[in-house]
N, C-alpha and C. Protein backbone atom coordinates (compact mmCIF):
# COMPACT_ATOMS: atom_id res chain seq x y z
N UNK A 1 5.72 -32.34 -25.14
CA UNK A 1 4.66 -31.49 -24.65
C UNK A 1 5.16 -30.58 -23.52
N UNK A 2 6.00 -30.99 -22.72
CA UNK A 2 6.70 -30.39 -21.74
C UNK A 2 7.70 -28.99 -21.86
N UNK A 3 7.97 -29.51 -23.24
CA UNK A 3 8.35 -28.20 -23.56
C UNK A 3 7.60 -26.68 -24.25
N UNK A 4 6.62 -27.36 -25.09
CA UNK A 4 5.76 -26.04 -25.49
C UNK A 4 5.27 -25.51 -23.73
N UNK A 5 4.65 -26.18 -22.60
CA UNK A 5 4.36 -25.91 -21.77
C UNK A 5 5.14 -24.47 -21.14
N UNK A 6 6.28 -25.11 -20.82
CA UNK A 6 7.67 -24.00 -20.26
C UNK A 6 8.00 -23.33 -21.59
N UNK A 7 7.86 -23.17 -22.52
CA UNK A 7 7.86 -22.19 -23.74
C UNK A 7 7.02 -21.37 -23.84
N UNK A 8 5.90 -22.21 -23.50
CA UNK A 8 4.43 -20.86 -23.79
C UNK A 8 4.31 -20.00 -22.50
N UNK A 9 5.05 -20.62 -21.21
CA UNK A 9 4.47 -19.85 -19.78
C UNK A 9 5.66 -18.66 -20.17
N UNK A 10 7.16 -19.01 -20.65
CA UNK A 10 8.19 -18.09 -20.94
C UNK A 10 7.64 -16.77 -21.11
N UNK A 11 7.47 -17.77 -23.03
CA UNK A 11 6.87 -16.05 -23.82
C UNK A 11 5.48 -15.48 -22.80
N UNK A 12 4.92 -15.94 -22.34
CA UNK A 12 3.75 -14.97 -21.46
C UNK A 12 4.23 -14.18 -20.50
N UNK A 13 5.29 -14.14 -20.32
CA UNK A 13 5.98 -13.19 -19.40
C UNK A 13 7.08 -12.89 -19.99
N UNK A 14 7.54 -12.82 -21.31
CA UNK A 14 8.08 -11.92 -22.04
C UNK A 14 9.74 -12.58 -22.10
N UNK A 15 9.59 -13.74 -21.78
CA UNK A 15 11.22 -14.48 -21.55
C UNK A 15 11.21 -15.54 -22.36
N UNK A 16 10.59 -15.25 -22.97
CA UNK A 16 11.20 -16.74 -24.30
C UNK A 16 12.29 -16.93 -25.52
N UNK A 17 12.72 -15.29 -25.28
CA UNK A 17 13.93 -15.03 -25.95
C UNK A 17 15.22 -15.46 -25.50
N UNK A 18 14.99 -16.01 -24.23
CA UNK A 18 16.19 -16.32 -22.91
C UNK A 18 16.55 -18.13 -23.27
N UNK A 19 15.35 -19.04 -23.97
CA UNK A 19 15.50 -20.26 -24.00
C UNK A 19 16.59 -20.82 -25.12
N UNK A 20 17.26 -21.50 -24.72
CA UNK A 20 18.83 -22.31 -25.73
C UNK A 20 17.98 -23.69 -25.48
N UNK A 21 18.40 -24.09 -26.68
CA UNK A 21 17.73 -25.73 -27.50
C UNK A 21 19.14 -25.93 -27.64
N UNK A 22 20.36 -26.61 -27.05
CA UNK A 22 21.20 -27.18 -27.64
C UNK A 22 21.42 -28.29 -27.91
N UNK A 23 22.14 -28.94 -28.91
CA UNK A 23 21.72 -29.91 -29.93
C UNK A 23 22.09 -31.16 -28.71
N UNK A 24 22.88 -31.25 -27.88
CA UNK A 24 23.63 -32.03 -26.86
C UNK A 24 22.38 -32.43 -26.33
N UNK A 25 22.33 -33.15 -25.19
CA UNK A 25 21.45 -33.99 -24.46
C UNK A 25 21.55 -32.39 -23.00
N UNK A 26 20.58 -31.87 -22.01
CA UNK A 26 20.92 -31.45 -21.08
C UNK A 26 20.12 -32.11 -20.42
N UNK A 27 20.01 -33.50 -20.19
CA UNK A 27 19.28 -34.06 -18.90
C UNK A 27 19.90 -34.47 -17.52
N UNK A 28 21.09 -34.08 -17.57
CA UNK A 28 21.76 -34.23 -15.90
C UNK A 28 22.40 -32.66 -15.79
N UNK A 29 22.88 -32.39 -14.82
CA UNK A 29 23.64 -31.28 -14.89
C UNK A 29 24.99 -31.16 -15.37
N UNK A 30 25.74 -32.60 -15.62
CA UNK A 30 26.51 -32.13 -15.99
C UNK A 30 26.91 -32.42 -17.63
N UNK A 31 25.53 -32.86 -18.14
CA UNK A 31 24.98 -32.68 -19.54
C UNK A 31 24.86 -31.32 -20.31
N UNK A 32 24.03 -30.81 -19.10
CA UNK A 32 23.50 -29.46 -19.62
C UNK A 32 24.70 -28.64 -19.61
N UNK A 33 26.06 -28.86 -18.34
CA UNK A 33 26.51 -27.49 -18.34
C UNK A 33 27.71 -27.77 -19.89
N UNK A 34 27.99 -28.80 -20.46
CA UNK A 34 28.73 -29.29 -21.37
C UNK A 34 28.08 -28.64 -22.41
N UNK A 35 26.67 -28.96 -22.64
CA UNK A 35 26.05 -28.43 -23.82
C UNK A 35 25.89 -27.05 -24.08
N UNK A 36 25.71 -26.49 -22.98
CA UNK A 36 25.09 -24.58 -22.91
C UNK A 36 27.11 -24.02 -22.60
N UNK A 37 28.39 -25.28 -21.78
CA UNK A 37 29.38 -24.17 -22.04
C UNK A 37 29.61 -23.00 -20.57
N UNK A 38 29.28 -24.03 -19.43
CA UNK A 38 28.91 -23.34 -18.67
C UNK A 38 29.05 -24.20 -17.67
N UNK A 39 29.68 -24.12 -15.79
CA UNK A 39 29.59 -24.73 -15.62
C UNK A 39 28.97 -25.15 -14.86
N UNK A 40 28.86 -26.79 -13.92
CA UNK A 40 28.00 -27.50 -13.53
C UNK A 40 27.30 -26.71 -12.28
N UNK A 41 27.45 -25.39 -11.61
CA UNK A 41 27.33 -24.71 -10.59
C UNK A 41 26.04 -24.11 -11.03
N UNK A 42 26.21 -23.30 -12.59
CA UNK A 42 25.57 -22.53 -12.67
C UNK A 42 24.07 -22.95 -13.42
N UNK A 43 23.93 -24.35 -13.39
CA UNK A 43 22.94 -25.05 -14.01
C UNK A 43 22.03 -24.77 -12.23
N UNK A 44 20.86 -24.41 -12.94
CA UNK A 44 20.04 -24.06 -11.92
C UNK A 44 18.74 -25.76 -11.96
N UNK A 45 19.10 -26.87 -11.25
CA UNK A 45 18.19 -27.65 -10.98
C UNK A 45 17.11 -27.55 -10.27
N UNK A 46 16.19 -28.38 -10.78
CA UNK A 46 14.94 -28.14 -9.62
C UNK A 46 14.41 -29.88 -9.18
N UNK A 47 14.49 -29.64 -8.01
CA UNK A 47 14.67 -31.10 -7.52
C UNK A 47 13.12 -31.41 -7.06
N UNK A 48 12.54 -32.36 -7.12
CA UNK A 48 10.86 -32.13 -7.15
C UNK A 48 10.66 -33.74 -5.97
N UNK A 49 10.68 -33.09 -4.71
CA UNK A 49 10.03 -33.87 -3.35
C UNK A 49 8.66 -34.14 -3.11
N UNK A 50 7.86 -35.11 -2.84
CA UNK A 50 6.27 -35.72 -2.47
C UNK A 50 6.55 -35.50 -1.06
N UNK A 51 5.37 -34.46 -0.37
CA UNK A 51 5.30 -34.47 0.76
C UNK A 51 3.72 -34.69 0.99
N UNK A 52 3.58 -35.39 2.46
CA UNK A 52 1.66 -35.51 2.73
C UNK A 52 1.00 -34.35 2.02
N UNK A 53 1.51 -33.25 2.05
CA UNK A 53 0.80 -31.97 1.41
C UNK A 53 0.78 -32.52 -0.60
N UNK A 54 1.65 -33.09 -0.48
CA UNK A 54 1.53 -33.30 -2.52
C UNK A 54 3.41 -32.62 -2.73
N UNK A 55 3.43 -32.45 -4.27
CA UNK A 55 4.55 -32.13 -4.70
C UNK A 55 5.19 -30.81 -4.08
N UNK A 56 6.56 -30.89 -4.22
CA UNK A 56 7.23 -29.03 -3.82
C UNK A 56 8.64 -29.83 -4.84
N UNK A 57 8.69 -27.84 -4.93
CA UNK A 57 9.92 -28.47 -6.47
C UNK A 57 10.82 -27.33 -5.11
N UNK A 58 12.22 -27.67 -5.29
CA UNK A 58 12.96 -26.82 -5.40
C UNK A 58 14.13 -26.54 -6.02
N UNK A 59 14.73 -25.28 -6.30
CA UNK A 59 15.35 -24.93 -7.27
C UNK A 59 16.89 -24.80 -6.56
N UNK A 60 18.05 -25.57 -6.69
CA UNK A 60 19.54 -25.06 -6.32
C UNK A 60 19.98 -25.31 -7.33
N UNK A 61 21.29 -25.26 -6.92
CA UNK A 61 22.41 -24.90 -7.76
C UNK A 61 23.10 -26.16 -8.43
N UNK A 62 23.49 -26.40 -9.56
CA UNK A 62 23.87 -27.48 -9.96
C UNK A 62 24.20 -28.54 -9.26
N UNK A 63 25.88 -28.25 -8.69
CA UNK A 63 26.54 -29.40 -7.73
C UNK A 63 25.83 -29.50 -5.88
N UNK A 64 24.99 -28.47 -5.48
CA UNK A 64 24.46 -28.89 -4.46
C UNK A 64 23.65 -30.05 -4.03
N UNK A 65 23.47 -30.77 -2.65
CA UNK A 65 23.25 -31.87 -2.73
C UNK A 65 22.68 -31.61 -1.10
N UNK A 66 21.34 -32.06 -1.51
CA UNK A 66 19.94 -31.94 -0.15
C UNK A 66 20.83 -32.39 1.24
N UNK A 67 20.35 -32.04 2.22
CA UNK A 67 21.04 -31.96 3.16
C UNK A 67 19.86 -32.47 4.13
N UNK A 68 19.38 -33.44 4.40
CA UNK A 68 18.35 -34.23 5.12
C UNK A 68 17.72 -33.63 6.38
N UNK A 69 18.79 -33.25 7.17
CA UNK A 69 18.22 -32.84 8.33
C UNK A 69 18.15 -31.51 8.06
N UNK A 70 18.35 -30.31 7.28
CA UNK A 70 17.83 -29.16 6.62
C UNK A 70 16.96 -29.37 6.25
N UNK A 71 16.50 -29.97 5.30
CA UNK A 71 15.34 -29.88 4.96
C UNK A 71 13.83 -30.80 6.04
N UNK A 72 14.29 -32.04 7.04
CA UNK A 72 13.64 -32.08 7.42
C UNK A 72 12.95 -30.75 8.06
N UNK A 73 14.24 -30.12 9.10
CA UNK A 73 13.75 -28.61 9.87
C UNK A 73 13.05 -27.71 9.05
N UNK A 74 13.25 -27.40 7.58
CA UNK A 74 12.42 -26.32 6.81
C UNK A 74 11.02 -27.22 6.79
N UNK A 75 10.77 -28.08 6.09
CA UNK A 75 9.38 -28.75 5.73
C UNK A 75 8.62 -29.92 6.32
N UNK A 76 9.15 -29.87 7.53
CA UNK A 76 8.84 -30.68 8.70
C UNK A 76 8.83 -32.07 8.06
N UNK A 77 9.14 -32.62 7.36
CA UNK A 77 9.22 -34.12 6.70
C UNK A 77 10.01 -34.03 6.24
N UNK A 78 10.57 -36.10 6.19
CA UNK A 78 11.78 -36.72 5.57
C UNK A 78 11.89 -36.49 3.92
N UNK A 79 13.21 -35.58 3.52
CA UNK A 79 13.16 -35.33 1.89
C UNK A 79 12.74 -36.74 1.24
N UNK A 80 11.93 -36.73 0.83
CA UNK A 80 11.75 -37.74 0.05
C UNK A 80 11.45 -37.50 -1.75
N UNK A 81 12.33 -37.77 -2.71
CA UNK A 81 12.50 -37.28 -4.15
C UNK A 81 10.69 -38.15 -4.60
N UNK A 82 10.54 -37.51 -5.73
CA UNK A 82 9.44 -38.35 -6.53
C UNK A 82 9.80 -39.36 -7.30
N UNK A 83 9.13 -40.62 -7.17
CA UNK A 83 9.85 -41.93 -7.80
C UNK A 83 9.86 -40.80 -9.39
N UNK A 84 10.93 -41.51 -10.16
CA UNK A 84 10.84 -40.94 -11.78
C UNK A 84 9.71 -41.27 -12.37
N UNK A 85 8.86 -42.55 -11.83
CA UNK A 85 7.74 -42.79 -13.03
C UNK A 85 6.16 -41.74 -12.67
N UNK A 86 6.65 -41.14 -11.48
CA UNK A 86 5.38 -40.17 -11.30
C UNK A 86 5.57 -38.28 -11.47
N UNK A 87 6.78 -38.23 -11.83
CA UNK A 87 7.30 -37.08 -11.79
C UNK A 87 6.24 -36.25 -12.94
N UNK A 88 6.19 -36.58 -13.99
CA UNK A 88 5.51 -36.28 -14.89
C UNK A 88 4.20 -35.26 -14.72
N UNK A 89 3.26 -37.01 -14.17
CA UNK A 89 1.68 -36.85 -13.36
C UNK A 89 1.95 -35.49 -12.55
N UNK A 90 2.69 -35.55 -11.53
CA UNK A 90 2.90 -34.49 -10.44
C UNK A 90 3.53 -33.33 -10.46
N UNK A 91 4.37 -33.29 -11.41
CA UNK A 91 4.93 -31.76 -11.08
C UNK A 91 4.81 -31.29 -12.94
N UNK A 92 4.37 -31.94 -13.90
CA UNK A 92 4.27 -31.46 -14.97
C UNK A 92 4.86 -31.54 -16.17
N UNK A 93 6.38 -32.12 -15.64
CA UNK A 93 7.45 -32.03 -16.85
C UNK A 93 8.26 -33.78 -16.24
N UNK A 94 8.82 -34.18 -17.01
CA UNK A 94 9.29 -35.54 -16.85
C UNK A 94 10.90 -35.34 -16.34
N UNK A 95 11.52 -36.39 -15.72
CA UNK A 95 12.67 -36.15 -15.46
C UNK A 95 13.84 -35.91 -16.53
N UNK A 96 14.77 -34.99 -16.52
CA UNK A 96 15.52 -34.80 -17.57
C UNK A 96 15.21 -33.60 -17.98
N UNK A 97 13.98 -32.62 -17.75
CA UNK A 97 13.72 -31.45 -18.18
C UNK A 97 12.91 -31.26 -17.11
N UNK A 98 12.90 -31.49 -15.79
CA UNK A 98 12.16 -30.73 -14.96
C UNK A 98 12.51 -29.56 -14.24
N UNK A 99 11.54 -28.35 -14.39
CA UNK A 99 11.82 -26.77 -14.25
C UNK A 99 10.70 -26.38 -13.54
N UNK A 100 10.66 -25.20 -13.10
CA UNK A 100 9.84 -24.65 -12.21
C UNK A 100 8.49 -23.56 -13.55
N UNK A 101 8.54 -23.86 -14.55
CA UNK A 101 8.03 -23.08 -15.83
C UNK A 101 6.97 -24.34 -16.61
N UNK A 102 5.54 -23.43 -15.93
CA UNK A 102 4.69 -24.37 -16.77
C UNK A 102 3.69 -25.49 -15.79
N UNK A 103 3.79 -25.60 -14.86
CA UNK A 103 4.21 -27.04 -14.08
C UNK A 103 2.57 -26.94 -13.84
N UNK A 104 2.38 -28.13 -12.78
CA UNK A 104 0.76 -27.53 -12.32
C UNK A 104 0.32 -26.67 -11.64
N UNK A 105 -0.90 -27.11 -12.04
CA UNK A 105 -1.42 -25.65 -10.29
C UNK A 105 -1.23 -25.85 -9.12
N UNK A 106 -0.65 -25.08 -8.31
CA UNK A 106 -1.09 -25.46 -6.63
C UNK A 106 0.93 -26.28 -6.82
N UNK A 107 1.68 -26.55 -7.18
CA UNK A 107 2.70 -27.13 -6.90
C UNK A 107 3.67 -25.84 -6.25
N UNK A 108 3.96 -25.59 -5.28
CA UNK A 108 5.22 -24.77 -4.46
C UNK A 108 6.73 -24.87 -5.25
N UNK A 109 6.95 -23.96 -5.22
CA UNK A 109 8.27 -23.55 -5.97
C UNK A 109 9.24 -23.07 -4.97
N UNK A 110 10.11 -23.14 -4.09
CA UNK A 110 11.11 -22.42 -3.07
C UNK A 110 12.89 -22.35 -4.04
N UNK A 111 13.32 -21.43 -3.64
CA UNK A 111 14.63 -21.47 -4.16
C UNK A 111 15.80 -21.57 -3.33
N UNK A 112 16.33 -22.40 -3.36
CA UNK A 112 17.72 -22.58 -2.28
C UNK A 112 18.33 -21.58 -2.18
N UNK A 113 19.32 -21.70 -0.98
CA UNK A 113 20.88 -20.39 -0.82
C UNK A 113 21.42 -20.86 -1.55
N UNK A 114 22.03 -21.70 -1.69
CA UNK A 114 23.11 -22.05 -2.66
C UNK A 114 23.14 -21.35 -3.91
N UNK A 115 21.72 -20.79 -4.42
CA UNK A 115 21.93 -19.82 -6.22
C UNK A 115 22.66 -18.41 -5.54
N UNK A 116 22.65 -18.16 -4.89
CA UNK A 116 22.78 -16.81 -4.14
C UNK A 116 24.11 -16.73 -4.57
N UNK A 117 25.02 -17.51 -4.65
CA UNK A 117 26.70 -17.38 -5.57
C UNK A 117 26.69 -16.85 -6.64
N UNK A 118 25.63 -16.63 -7.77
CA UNK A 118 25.69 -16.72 -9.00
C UNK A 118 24.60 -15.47 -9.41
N UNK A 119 24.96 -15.30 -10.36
CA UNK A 119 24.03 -13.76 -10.93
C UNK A 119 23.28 -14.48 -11.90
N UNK A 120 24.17 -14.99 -12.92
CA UNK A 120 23.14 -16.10 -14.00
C UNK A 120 23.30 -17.36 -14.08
N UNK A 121 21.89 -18.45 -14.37
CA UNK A 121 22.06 -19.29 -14.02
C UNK A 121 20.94 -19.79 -14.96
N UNK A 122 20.83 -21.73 -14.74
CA UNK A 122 20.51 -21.70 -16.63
C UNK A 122 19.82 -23.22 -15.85
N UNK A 123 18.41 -23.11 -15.64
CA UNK A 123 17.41 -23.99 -15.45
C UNK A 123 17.34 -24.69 -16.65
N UNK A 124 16.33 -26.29 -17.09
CA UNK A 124 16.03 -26.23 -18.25
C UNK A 124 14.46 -25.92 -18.30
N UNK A 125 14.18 -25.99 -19.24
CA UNK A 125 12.87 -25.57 -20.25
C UNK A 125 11.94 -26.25 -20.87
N UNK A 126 11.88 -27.74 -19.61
CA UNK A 126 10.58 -28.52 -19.77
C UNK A 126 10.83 -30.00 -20.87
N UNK A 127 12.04 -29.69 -21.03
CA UNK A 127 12.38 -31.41 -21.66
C UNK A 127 13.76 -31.62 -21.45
N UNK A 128 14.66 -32.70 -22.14
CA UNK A 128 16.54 -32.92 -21.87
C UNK A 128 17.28 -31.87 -22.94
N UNK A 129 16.32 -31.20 -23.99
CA UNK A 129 17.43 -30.64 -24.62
C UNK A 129 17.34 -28.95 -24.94
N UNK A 130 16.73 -28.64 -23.30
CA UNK A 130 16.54 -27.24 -23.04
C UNK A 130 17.36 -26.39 -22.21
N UNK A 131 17.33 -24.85 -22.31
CA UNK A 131 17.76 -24.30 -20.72
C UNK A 131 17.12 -23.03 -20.90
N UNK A 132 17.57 -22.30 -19.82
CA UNK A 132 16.78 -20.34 -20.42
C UNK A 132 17.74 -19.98 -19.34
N UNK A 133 18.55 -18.91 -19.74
CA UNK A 133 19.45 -18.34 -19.45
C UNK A 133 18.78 -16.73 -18.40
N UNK A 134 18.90 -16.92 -17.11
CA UNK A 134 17.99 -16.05 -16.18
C UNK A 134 19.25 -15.69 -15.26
N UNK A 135 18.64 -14.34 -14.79
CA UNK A 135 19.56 -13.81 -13.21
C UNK A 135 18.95 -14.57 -12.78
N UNK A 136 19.27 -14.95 -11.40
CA UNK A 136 18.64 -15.52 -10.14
C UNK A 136 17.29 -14.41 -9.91
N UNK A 137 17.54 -13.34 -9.77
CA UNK A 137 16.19 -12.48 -9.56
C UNK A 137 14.91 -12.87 -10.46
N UNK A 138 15.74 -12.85 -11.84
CA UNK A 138 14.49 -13.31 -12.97
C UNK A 138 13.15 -14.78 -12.92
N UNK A 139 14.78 -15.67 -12.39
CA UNK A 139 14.10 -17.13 -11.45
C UNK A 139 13.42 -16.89 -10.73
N UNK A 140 13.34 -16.26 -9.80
CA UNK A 140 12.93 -16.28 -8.54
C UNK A 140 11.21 -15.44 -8.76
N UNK A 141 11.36 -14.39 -9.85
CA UNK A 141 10.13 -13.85 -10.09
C UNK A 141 8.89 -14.75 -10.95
N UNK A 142 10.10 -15.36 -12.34
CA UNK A 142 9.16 -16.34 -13.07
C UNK A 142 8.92 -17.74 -12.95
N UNK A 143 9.57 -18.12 -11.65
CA UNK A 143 9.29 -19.86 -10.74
C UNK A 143 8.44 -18.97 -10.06
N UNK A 144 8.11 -17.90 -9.91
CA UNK A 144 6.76 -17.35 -9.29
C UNK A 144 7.33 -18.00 -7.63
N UNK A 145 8.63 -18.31 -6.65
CA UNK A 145 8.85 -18.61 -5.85
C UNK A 145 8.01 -18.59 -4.56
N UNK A 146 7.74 -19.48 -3.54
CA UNK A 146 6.90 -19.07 -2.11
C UNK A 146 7.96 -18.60 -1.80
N UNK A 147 9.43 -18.51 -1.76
CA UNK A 147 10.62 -17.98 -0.90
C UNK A 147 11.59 -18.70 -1.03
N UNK A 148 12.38 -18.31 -0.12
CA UNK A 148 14.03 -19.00 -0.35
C UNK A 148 14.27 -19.95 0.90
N UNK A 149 14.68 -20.92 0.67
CA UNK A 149 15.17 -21.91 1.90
C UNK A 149 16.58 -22.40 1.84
N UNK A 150 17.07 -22.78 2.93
CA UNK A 150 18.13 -23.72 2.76
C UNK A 150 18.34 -24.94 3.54
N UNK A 151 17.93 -25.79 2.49
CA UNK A 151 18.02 -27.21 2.57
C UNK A 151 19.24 -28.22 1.78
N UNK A 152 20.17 -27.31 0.97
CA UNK A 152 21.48 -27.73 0.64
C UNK A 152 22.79 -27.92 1.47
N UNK A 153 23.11 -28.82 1.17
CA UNK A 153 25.06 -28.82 1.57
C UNK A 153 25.53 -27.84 0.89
C-alpha cells in the first residue's frame, strides 16, 4: 500500500516517470545503492524521529550518520529514531521504504547538508523494492521540505 501511496503523490506532480522498481531488495542503503548501480552516498534516506511535537522525517545522504548534539541544537530534543513497529502508524510508509512521498498530514519533512554534495540522488518510493531518481532541488520541492538543517556527521 505504501507504495501506490508514493506512486500516486509522484504522478500528481508529474514525477512518476522518475520511479525504478528494481528486482533486488532496496531496504538499507546499501541494498538500494547495489540494486539502482549507484553509490551508497547518493541514496537519499529519510530517517523518521518522534518528537513531543509527533513525527519529523529527515532526508540525508546515504552514508551520513545523525550527529546528537546537532540535532539536539536544531530541534531542541534528544534524536530519538521511531521504534520500527510504529513507523508505519506515524510517518506512513514502513521501514525499508520510508520516503518523504505520500506520508501523512501534518508530518515535517527537513533536508540535511550533507545532499548538498550531489546533484542526483535516489530516495525510495514507499516500500524495499523502490527508488525515484531526483536532483536534490526536485527533493526538496516534492518532500514539499520546511527547510534544510544540519544535523549530520
Amino acid at each position: 500500500m505504501s507504495f501506490e501511496k508514493a506512486s500516486g503523490y509522484l504522478r500528481s506532480i508529474g514525477l512518476e516517470d522518475r520511479i525504478i522498481v528494481p528486482e533486488a531488495s532496496s531496504a538499507t542503503v546499501e541494498l538500494a545503492a547495489q540494486a539502482i548501480g549507484v553509490t551508497p552516498g547518493e541514496i537519499a534516506k529519510t530517517l523518521s524521529f518522534i518528537t513531543k511535537e509527533g513525527p519529523v522525517l529527515v532526508i540525508a545522504e546515504g552514508t551520513a550518520r545523525v550527529d546528537n548534539h546537532k540535532y539536539k541544537e536544531t530541534f531542541h530534543t534528544k534524536a530519538k529514531m521511531i521504534p520500527g513497529d510504529r513507523v508505519e502508524e506515524l510517518v506512513g510508509h514502513a521501514p525499508g521504504g520510508v520516503c518523504p512521498f505520500g506520508i501523512q498530514d501534518g508530518v515535517p519533512v527537513y533536508m540535511d547538508e550533507s545532499l548538498r554534495k550531489y546533484e542526483i540522488v535516489y530516495p525510495a518510493a514507499g516500500d524495499d523494492h523502490s527508488a525515484v531518481k531526483l536532483t536534490v532541488a526536485e527533493l526538496e520541492q516534492a518532500s514539499r521540505a520546511c527547510g534544510w538543517v544540519d544535523v549530520c556527521k
